[in-house]
Protein backbone atom coordinates (compact mmCIF):
# COMPACT_ATOMS: atom_id res chain seq x y z
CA UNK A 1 21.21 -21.65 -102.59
CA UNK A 2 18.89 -23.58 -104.59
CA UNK A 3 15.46 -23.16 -106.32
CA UNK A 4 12.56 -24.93 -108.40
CA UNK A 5 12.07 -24.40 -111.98
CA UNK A 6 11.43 -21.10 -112.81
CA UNK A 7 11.28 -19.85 -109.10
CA UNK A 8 10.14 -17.12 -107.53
CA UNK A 9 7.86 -15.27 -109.35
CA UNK A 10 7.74 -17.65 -112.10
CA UNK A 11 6.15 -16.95 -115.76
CA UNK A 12 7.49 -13.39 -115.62
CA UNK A 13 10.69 -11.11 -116.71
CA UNK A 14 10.80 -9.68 -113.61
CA UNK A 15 14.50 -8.57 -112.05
CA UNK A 16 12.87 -8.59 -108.70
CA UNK A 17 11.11 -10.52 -106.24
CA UNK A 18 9.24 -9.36 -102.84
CA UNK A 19 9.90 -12.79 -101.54
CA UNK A 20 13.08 -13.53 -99.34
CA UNK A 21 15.28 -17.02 -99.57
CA UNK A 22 13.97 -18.60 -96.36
CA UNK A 23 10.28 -18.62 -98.29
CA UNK A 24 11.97 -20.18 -101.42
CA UNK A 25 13.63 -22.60 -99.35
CA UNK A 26 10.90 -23.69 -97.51
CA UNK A 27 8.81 -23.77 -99.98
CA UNK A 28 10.95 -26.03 -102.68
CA UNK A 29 11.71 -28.40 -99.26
CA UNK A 30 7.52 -29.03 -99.76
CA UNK A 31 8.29 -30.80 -103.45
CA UNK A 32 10.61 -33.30 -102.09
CA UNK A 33 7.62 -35.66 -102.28
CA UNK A 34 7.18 -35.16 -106.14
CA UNK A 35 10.78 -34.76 -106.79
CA UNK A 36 10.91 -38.52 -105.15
CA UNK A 37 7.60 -39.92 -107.29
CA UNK A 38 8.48 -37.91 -110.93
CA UNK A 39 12.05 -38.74 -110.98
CA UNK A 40 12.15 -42.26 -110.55
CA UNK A 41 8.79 -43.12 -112.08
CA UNK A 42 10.75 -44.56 -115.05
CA UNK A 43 12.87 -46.71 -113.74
CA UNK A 44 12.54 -50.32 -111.84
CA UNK A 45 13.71 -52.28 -109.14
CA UNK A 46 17.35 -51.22 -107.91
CA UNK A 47 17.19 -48.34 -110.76
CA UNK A 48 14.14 -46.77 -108.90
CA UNK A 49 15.81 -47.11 -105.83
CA UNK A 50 18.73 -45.45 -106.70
CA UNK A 51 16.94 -42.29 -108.25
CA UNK A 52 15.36 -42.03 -104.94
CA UNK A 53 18.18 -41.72 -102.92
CA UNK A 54 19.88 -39.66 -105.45
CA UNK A 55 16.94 -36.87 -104.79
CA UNK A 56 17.40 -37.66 -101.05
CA UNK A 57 21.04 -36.69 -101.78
CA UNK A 58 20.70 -33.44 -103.65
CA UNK A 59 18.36 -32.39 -101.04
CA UNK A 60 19.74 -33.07 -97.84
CA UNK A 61 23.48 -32.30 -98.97
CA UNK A 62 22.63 -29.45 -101.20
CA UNK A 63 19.75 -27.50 -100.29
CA UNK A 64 19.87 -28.09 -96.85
CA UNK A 65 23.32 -27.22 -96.58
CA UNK A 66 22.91 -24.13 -98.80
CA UNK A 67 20.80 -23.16 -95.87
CA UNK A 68 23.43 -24.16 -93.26
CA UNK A 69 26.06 -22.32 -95.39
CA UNK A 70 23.67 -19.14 -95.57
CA UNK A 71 23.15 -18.98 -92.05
CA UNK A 72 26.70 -19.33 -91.09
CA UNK A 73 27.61 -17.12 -93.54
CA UNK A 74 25.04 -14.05 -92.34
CA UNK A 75 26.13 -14.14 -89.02
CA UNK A 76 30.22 -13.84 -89.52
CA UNK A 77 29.50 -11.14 -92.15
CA UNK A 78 27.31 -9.08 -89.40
CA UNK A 79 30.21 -9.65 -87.47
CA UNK A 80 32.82 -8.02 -89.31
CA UNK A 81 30.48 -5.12 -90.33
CA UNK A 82 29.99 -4.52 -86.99
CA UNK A 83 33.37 -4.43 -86.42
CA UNK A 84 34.17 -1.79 -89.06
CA UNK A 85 34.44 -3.32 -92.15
CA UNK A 86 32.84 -2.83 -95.21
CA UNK A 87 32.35 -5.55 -97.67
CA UNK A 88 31.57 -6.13 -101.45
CA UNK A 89 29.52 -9.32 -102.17
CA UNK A 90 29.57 -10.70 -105.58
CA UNK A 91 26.55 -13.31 -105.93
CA UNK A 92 26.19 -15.42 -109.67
CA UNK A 93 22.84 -16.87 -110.46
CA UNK A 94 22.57 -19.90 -112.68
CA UNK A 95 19.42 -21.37 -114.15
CA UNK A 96 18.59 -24.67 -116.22
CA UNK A 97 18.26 -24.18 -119.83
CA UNK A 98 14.46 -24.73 -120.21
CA UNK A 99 13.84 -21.32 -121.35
CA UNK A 100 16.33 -18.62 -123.95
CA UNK A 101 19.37 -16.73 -121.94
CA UNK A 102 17.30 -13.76 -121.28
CA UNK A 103 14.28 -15.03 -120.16
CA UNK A 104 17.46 -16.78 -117.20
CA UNK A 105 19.40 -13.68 -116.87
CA UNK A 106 15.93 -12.05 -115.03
CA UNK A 107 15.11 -15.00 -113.41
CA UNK A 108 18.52 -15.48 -112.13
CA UNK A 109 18.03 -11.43 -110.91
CA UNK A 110 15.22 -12.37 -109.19
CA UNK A 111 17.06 -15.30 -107.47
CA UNK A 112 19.92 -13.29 -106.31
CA UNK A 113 17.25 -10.55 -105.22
CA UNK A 114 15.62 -13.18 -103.07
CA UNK A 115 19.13 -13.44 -101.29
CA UNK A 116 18.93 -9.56 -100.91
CA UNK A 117 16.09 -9.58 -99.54
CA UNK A 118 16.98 -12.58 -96.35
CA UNK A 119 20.03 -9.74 -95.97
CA UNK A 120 17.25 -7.17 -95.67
CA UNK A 121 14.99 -9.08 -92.95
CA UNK A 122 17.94 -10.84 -91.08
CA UNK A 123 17.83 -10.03 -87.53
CA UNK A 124 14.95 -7.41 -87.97
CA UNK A 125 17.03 -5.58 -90.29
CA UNK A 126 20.57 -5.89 -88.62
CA UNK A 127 21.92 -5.36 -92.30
CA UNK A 128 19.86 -2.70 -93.42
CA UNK A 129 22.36 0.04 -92.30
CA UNK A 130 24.78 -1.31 -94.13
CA UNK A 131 22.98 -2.09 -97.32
CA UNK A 132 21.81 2.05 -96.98
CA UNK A 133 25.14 2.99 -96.16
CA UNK A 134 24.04 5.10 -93.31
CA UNK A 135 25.77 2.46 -90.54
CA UNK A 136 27.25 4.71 -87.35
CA UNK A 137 30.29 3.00 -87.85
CA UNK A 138 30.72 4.03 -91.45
CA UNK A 139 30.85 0.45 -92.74
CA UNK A 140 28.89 -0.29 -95.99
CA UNK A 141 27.39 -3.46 -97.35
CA UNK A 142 27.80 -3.79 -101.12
CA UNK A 143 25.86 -6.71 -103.23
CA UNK A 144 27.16 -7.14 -106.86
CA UNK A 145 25.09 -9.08 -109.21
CA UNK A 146 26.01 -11.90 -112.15
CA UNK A 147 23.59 -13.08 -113.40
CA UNK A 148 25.03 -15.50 -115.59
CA UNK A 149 21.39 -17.22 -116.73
CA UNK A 150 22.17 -20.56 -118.41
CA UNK A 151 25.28 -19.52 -120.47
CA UNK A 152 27.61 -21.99 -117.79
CA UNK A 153 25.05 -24.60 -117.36
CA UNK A 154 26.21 -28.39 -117.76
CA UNK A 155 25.93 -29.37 -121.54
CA UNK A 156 23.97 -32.56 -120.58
CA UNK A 157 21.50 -31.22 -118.93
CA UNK A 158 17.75 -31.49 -120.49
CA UNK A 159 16.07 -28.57 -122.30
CA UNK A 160 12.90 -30.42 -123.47
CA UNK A 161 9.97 -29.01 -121.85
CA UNK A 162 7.67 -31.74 -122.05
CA UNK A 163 10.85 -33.90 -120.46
CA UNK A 164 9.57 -32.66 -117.04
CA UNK A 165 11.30 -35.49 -115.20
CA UNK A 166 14.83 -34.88 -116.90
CA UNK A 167 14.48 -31.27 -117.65
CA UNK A 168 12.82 -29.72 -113.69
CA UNK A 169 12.85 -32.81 -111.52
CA UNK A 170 16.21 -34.44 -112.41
CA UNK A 171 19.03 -33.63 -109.43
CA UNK A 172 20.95 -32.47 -112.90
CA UNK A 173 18.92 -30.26 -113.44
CA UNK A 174 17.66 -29.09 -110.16
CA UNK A 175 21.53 -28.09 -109.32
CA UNK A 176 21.61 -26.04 -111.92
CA UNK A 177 18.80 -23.69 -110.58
CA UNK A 178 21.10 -21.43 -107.89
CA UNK A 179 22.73 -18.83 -106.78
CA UNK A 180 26.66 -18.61 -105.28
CA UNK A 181 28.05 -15.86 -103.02
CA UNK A 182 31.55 -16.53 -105.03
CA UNK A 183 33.35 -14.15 -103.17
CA UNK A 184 33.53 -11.54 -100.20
CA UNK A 185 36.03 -8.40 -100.37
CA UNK A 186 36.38 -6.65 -96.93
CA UNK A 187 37.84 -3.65 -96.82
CA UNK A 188 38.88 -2.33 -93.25
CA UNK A 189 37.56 0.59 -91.31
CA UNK A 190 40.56 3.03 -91.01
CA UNK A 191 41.27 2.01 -94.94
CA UNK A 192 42.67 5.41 -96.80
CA UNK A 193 43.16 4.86 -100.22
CA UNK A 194 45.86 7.31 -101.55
CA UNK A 195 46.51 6.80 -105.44
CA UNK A 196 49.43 7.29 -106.62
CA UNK A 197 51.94 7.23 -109.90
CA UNK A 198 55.75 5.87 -109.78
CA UNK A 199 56.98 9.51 -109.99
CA UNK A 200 55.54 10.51 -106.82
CA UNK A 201 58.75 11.50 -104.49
CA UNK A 202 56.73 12.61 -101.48
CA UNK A 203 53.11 12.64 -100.50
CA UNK A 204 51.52 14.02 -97.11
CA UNK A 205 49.16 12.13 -94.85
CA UNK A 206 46.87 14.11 -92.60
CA UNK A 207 46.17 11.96 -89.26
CA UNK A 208 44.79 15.34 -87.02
CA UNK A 209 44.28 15.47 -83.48
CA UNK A 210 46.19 12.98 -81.39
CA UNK A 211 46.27 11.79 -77.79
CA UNK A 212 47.88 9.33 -75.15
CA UNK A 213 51.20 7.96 -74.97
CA UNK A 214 51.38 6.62 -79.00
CA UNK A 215 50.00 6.82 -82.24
CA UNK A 216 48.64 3.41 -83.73
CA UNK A 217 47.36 2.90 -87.33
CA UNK A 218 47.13 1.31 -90.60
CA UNK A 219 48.14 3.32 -93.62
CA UNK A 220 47.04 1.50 -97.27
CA UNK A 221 49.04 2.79 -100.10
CA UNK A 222 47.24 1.34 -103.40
CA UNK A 223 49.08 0.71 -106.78
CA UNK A 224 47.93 2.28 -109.23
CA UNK A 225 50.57 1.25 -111.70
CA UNK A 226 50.51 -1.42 -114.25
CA UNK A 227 53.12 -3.18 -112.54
CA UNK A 228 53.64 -5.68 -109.35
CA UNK A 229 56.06 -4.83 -107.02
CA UNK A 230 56.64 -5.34 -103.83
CA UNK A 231 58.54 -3.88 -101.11
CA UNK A 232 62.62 -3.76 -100.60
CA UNK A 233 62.93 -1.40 -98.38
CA UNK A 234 60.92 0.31 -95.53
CA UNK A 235 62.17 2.68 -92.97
CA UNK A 236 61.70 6.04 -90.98
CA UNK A 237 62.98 9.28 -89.67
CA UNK A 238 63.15 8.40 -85.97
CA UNK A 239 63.72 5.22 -83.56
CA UNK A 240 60.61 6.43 -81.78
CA UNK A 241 58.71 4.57 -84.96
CA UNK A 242 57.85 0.68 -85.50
CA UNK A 243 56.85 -0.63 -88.85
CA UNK A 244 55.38 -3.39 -90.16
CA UNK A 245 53.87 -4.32 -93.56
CA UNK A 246 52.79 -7.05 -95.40
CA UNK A 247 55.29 -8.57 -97.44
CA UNK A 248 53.75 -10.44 -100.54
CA UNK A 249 53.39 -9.24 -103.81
CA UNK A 250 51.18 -5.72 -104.64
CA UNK A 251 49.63 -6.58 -107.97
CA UNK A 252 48.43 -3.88 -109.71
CA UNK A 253 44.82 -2.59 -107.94
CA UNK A 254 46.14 -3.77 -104.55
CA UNK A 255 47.25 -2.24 -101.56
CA UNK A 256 50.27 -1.81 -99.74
CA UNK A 257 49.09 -2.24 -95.88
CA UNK A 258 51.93 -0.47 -93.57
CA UNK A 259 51.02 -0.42 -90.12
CA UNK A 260 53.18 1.70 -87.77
CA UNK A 261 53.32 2.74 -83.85
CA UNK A 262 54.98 6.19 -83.36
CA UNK A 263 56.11 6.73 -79.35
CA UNK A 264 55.16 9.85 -78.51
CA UNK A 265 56.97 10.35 -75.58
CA UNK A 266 56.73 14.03 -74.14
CA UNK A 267 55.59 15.59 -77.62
CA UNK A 268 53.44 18.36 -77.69
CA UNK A 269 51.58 20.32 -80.38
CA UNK A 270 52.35 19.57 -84.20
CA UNK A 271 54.69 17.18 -85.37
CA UNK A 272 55.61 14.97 -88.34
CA UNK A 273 57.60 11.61 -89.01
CA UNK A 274 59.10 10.71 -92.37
CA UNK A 275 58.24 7.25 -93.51
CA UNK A 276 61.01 5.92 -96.30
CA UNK A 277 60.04 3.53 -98.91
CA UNK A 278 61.94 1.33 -101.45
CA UNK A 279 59.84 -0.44 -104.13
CA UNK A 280 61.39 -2.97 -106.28
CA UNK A 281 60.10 -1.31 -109.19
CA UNK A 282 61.66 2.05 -108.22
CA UNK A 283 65.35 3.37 -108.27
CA UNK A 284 65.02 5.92 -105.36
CA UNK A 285 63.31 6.28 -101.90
CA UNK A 286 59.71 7.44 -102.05
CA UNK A 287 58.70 9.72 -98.75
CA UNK A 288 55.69 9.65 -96.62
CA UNK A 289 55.29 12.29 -94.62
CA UNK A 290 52.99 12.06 -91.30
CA UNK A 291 51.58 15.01 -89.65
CA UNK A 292 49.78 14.89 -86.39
CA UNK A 293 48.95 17.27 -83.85
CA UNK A 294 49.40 16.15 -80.17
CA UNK A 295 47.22 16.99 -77.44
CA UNK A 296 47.37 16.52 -73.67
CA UNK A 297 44.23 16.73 -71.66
């Protein structure tokens, strides 16, 4: 998502801005017209010509597909909110080097809060839930902020402030003036996250009340080690239970995802299964026990 010089709120150290992306947007689309008569003032003939299309270009397959990409990428993350999930955001701003690093830093803040605020307003507030945490499905929406200013801008781009042609109306420049959703974690509804050290030899998992023919869930088991391991063995107690689990590598921070289906057949009242697990980085079985109560109505 892309912005003009020192946009919004410009002139100030703000962190915040009132104003959402779609007003930034539109509002920098209403410059083409200089952008196309400052940048290539200089030049002549096929030069000119050039420069011209080159602002056509950053436009049209920049800023306009920034918009696109925003869009898009609103409505598949209302999607998977709705279905559950909650989701960490991590959004870097970048800024041109016209003015020093901190002066950037806010101004990328108030780019990225611009952002916030289209999340806000989407929909008539489809996000807000989510942003509050207070969603009825217990999902959460969480936006982390990097503000990077112009430590990662590109080396040749202008810093003269009297340059206004190289240094705000340049396509070199004006790319440098954004903001990047770099990367989305989504973390699934029926998530548990239960910590645990390499000397753990059994550890009890609580699932409560159950009905119906079968119990079906996902259990996460996160590593909390230093270590990656992964998985050599998996079993459990009774035929009656079905595993499955991811199978690549669980580098340290990650989770294990096991997903099992326990047959309840003609059970009745409370009940356990013993899950048995072999980690590569472990010499014995480690035990998870599941405990369930079963109910017939």
């Amino acid at each position: 998502m892309y912005f003009h010089n020192d946009e919004p709120n410009p002139r100030t150290r703000d962190t915040i801005t009132p104003l959402n992306y779609v007003t930034t947007y539109n509002a920098y689309k209403k410059l083409v017209p200089d952008y196309e008569k400052i940048y290539p003032a200089e030049l002549k003939g096929e030069d000119q010509k050039m420069a011209q299309e080159d602002v056509q270009h950053f436009f049209e397959d920049y800023v306009d597909v920034g918009m696109d990409n925003l869009k898009q990428f609103s409505k598949e993350l209302l999607d998977y909110l709705e279905k559950g999930y909650s989701a960490e955001v991590v959004v870097k701003g970048f800024a041109s080097p016209l003015t020093k690093s901190d002066y950037n830093v806010n101004l990328s803040l108030r780019r990225i809060s611009s952002f916030v605020n289209y999340l806000k307003e989407y929909q008539k507030g489809e996000f807000l839930p989510y942003l509050k945490g207070n969603a009825s499905n217990g999902a959460k929406l969480t936006i982390l902020k990097e503000p990077n200013g112009e430590y990662k801008s590109h080396d040749g781009v202008s810093d003269d402030y009297y340059d206004v042609r190289n240094s705000i109306y340049s396509p070199f420049a004006a790319i440098e003036r954004r903001i990047e959703v770099v990367s989305v974690k989504l973390i699934p509804k029926e998530k548990k996250e239960i910590p645990y050290n390499d000397n753990f030899k059994r550890i009890v998992v609580e699932i409560g009340e159950v009905q119906g023919d079968s119990i079906i869930k996902k259990l996460y088991l996160k590593n909390t080690s230093e270590e990656t391991w992964d998985v050599e063995r998996l079993g459990a107690d009774c035929s009656c239970t079905k595993l499955a689990y991811n199978d690549s590598e669980i580098k340290p921070g990650e989770y294990l995802e096991i997903s099992f289906a326990i047959d309840l057949g003609s059970r009745l009242g409370s009940n356990k299964n013993i899950l048995m697990l072999k980690k590569s980085n472990q010499p014995t079985y480690q035990q998870i026990e599941l405990r369930y109560n079963v109910v017939r109505h």
